[in-house]
N, C-alpha and C. Protein backbone atom coordinates (compact mmCIF):
# COMPACT_ATOMS: atom_id res chain seq x y z
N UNK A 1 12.45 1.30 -7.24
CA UNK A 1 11.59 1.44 -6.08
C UNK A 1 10.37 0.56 -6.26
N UNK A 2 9.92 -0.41 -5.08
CA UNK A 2 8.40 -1.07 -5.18
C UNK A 2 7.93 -0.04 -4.30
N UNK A 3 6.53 -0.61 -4.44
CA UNK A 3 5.36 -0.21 -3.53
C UNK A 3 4.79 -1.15 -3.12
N UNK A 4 4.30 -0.95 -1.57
CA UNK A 4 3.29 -1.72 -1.20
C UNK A 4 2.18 -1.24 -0.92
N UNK A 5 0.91 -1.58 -1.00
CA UNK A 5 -0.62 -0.98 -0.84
C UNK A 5 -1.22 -2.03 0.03
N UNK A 6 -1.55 -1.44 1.36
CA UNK A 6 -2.50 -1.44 2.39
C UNK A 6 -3.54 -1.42 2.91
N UNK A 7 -4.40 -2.16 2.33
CA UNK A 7 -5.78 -1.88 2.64
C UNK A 7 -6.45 -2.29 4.09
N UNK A 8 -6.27 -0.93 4.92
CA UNK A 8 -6.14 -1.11 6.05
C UNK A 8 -7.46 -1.64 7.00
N UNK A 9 -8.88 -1.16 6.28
CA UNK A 9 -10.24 -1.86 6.26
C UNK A 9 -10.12 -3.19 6.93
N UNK A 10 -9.08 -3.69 5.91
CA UNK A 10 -9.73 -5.49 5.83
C UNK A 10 -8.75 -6.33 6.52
N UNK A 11 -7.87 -5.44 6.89
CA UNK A 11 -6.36 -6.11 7.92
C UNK A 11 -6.52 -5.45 9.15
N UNK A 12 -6.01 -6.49 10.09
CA UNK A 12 -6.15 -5.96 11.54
C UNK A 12 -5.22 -5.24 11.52
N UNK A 13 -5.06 -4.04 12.77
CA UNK A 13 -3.96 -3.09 13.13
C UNK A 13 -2.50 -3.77 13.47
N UNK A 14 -2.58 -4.96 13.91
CA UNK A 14 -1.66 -5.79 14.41
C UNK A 14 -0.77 -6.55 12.59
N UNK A 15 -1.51 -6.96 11.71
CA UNK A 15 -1.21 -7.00 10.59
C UNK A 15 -0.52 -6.21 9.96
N UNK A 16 -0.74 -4.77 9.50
CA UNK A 16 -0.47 -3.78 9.19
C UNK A 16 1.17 -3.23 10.18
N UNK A 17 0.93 -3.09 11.55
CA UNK A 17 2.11 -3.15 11.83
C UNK A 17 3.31 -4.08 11.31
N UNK A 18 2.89 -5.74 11.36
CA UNK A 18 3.47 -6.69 11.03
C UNK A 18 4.38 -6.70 9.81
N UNK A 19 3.34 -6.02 8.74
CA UNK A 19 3.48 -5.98 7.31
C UNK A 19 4.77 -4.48 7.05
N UNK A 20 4.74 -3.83 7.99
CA UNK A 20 5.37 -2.31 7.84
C UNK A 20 6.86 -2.80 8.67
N UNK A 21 6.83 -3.63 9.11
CA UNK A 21 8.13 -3.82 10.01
C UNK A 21 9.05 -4.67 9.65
N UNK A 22 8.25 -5.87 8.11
CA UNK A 22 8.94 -6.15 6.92
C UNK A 22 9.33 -5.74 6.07
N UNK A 23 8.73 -4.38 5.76
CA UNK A 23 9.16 -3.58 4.70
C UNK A 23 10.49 -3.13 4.96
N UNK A 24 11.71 -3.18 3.80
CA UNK A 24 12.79 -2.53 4.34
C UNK A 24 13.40 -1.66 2.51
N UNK A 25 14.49 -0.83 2.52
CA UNK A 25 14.84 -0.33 1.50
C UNK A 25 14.26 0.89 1.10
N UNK A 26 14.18 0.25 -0.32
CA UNK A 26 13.51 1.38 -1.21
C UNK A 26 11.98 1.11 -1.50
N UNK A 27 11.51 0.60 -1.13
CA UNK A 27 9.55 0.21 -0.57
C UNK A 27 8.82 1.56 -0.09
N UNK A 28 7.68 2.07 -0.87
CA UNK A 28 6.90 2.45 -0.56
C UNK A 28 5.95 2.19 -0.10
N UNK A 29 5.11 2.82 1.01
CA UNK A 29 3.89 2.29 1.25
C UNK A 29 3.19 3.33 1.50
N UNK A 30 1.78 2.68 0.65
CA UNK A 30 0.75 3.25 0.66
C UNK A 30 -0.54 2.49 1.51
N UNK A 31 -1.46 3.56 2.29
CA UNK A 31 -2.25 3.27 2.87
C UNK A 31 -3.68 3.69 2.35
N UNK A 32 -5.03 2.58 2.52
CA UNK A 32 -6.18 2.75 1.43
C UNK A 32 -6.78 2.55 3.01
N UNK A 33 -7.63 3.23 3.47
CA UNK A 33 -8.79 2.59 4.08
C UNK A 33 -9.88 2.10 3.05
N UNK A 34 -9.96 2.33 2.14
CA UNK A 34 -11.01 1.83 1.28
C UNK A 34 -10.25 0.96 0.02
N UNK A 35 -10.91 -0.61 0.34
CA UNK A 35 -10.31 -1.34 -1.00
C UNK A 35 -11.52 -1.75 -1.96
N UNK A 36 -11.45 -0.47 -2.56
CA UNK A 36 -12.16 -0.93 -3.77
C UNK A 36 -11.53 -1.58 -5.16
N UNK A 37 -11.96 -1.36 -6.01
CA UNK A 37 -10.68 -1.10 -7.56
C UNK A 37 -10.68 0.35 -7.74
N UNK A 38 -11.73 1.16 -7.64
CA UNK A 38 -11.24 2.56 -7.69
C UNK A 38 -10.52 3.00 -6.83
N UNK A 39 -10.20 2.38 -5.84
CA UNK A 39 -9.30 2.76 -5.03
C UNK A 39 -7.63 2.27 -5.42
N UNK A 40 -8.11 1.09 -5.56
CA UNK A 40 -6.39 0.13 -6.28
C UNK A 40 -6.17 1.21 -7.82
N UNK A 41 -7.22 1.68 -8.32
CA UNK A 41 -7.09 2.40 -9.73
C UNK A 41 -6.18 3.93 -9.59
N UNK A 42 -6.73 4.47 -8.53
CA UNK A 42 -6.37 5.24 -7.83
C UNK A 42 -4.75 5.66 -7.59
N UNK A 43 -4.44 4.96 -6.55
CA UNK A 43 -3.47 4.27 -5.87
C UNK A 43 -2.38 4.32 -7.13
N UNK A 44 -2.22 3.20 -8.00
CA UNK A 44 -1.79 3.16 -9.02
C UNK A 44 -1.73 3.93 -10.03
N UNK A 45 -1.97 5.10 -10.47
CA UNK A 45 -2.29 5.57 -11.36
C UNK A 45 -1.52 7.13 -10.87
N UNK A 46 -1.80 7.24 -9.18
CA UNK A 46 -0.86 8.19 -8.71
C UNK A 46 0.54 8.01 -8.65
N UNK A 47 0.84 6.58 -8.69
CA UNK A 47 2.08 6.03 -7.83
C UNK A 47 3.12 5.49 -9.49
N UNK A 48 2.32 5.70 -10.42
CA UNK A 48 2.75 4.71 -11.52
C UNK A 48 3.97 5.39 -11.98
N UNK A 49 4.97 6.43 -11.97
CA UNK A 49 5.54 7.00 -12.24
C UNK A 49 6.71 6.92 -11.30
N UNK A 50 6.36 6.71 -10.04
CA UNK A 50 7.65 6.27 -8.89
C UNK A 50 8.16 4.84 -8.92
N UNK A 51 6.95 3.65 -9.83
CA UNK A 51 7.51 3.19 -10.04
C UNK A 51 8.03 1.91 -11.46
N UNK A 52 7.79 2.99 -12.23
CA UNK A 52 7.94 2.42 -13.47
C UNK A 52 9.48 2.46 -14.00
């Protein structure tokens, strides 16, 4: 399984659709309104196990 992370802040709504309508399979996606690194730290650290 990948993941993809979204940092929806800094991408237009039109992007984000764009980006979700490429996604196909076994792809996760995750959504951040906030892109910090504690947020990417975050993110990862929850997710690191789905996909290691």
């Amino acid at each position: 399984m990948s993941i993809v992370i979204l940092f929806t802040h800094t991408i237009s709504h039109k992007m984000v659709q764009c980006a979700m309508n490429s996604i196909c399979g076994n792809t996760k996606i995750v959504r951040s309104h906030t892109s910090s690194m504690n947020s990417l730290r975050d993110i990862l650290e929850e997710h690191a196990g789905a996909i290691a």
